[in-house]
C-alpha atoms as a PDB file:
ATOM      1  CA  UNK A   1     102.896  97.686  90.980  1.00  0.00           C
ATOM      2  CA  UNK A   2     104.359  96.926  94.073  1.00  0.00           C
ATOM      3  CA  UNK A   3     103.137  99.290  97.550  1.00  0.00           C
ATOM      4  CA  UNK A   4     106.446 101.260  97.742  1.00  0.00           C
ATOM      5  CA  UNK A   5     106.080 102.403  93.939  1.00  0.00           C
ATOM      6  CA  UNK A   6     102.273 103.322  94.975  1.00  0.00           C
ATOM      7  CA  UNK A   7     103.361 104.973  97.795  1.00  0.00           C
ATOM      8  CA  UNK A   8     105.878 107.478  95.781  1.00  0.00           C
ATOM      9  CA  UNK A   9     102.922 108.243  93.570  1.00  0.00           C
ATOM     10  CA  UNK A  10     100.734 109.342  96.240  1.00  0.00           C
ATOM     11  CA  UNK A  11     103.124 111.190  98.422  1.00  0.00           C
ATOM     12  CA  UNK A  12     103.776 112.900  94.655  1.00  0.00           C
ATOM     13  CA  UNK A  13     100.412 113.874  94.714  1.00  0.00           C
ATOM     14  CA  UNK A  14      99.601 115.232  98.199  1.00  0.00           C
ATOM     15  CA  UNK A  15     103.001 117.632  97.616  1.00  0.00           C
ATOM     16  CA  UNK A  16     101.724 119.134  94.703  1.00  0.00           C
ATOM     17  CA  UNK A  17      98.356 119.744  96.815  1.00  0.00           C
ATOM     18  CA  UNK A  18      99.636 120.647 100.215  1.00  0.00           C
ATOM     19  CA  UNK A  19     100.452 123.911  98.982  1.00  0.00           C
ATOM     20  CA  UNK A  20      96.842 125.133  98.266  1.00  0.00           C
ATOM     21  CA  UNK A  21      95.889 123.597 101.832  1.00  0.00           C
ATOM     22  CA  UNK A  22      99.108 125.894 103.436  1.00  0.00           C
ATOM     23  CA  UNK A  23      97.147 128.789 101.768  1.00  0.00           C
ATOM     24  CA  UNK A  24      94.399 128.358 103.776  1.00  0.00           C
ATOM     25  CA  UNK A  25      96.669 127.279 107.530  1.00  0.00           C
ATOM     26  CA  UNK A  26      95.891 123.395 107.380  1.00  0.00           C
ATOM     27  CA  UNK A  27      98.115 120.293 105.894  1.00  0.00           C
ATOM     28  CA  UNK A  28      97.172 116.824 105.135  1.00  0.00           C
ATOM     29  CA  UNK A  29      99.951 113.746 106.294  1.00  0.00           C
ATOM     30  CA  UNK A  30     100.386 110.586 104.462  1.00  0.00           C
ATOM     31  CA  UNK A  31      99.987 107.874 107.097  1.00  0.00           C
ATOM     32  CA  UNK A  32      99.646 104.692 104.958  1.00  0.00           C
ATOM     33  CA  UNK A  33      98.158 102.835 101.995  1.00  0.00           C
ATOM     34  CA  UNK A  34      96.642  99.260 102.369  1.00  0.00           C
ATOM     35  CA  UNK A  35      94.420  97.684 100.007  1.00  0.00           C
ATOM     36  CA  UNK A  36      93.561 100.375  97.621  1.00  0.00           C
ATOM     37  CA  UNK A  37      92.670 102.811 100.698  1.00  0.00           C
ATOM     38  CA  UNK A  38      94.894 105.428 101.643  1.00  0.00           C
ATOM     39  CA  UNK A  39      95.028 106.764 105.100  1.00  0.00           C
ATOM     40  CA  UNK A  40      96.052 110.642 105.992  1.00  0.00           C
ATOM     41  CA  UNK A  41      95.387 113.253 108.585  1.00  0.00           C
ATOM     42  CA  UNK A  42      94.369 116.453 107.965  1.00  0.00           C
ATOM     43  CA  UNK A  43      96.409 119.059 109.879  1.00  0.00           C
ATOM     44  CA  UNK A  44      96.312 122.348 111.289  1.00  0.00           C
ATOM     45  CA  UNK A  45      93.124 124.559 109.849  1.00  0.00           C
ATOM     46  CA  UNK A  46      92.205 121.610 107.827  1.00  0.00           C
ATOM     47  CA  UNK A  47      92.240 119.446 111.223  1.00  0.00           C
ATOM     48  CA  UNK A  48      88.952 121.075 112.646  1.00  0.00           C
ATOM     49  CA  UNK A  49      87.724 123.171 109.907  1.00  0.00           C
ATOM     50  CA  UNK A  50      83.900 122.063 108.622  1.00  0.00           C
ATOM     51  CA  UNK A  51      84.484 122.079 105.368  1.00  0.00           C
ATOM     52  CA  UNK A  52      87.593 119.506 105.386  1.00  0.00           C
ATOM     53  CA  UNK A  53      85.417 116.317 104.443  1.00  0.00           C
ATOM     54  CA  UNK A  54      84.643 118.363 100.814  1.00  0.00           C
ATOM     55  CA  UNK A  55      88.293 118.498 100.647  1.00  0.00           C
ATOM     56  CA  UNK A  56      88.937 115.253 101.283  1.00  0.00           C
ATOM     57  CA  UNK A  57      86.701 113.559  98.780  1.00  0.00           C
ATOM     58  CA  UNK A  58      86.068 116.447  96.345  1.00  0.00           C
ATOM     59  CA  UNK A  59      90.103 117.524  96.398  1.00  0.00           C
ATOM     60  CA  UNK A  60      92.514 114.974  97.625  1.00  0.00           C
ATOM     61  CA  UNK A  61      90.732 111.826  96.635  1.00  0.00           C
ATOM     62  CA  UNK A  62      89.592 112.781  93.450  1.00  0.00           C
ATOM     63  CA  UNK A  63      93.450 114.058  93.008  1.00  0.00           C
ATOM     64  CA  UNK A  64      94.556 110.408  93.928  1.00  0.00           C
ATOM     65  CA  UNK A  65      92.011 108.448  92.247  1.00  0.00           C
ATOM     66  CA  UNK A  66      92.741 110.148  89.274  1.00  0.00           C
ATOM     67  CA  UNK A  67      96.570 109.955  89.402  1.00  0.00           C
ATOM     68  CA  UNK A  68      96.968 106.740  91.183  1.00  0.00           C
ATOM     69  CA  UNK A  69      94.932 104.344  89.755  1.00  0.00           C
ATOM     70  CA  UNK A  70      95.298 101.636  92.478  1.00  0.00           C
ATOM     71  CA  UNK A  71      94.077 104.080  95.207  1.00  0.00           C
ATOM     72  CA  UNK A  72      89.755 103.336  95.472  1.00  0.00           C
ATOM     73  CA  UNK A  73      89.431 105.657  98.606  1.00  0.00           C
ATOM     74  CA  UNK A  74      91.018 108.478 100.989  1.00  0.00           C
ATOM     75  CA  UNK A  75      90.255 108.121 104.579  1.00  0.00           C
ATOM     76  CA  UNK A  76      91.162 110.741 107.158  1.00  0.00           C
ATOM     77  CA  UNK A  77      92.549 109.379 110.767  1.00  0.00           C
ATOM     78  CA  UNK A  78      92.163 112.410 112.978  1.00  0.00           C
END
């Protein structure tokens, strides 16, 4: 699958879990994919907030790993 049909499935994904982030004041931004490694920033609450590495792995990456089977690993770029 080529990187622009990749990329569609992952922005899929982080809209249908943005909304539980909004809940809590924070975001997360698609900033690219290369090589199986997908790189975001968490925004707003999510930006500073301690707990924002468990929802990184535990939330978004297991959401794209699952869902995106080319994606191996989310990495936040503050």
């Amino acid at each position: 699958m080529d990187n622009k049909k990749i990329e569609e499935k992952i922005l899929d994904v982080l809209d249908r879990i943005r909304p539980y982030l909004e809940n809590d004041g924070g975001s997360v931004k698609f900033n690219r994919y290369e090589n199986g490694v997908v790189y975001v920033s968490m925004t707003g609450a999510c930006s500073n907030c301690e707990l924002a590495s468990y929802t990184l792995e535990d939330g978004i990456e297991s959401a794209l790993i699952n869902e995106v089977p080319e994606v191996i690993k989310v990495v936040n770029e503050d």
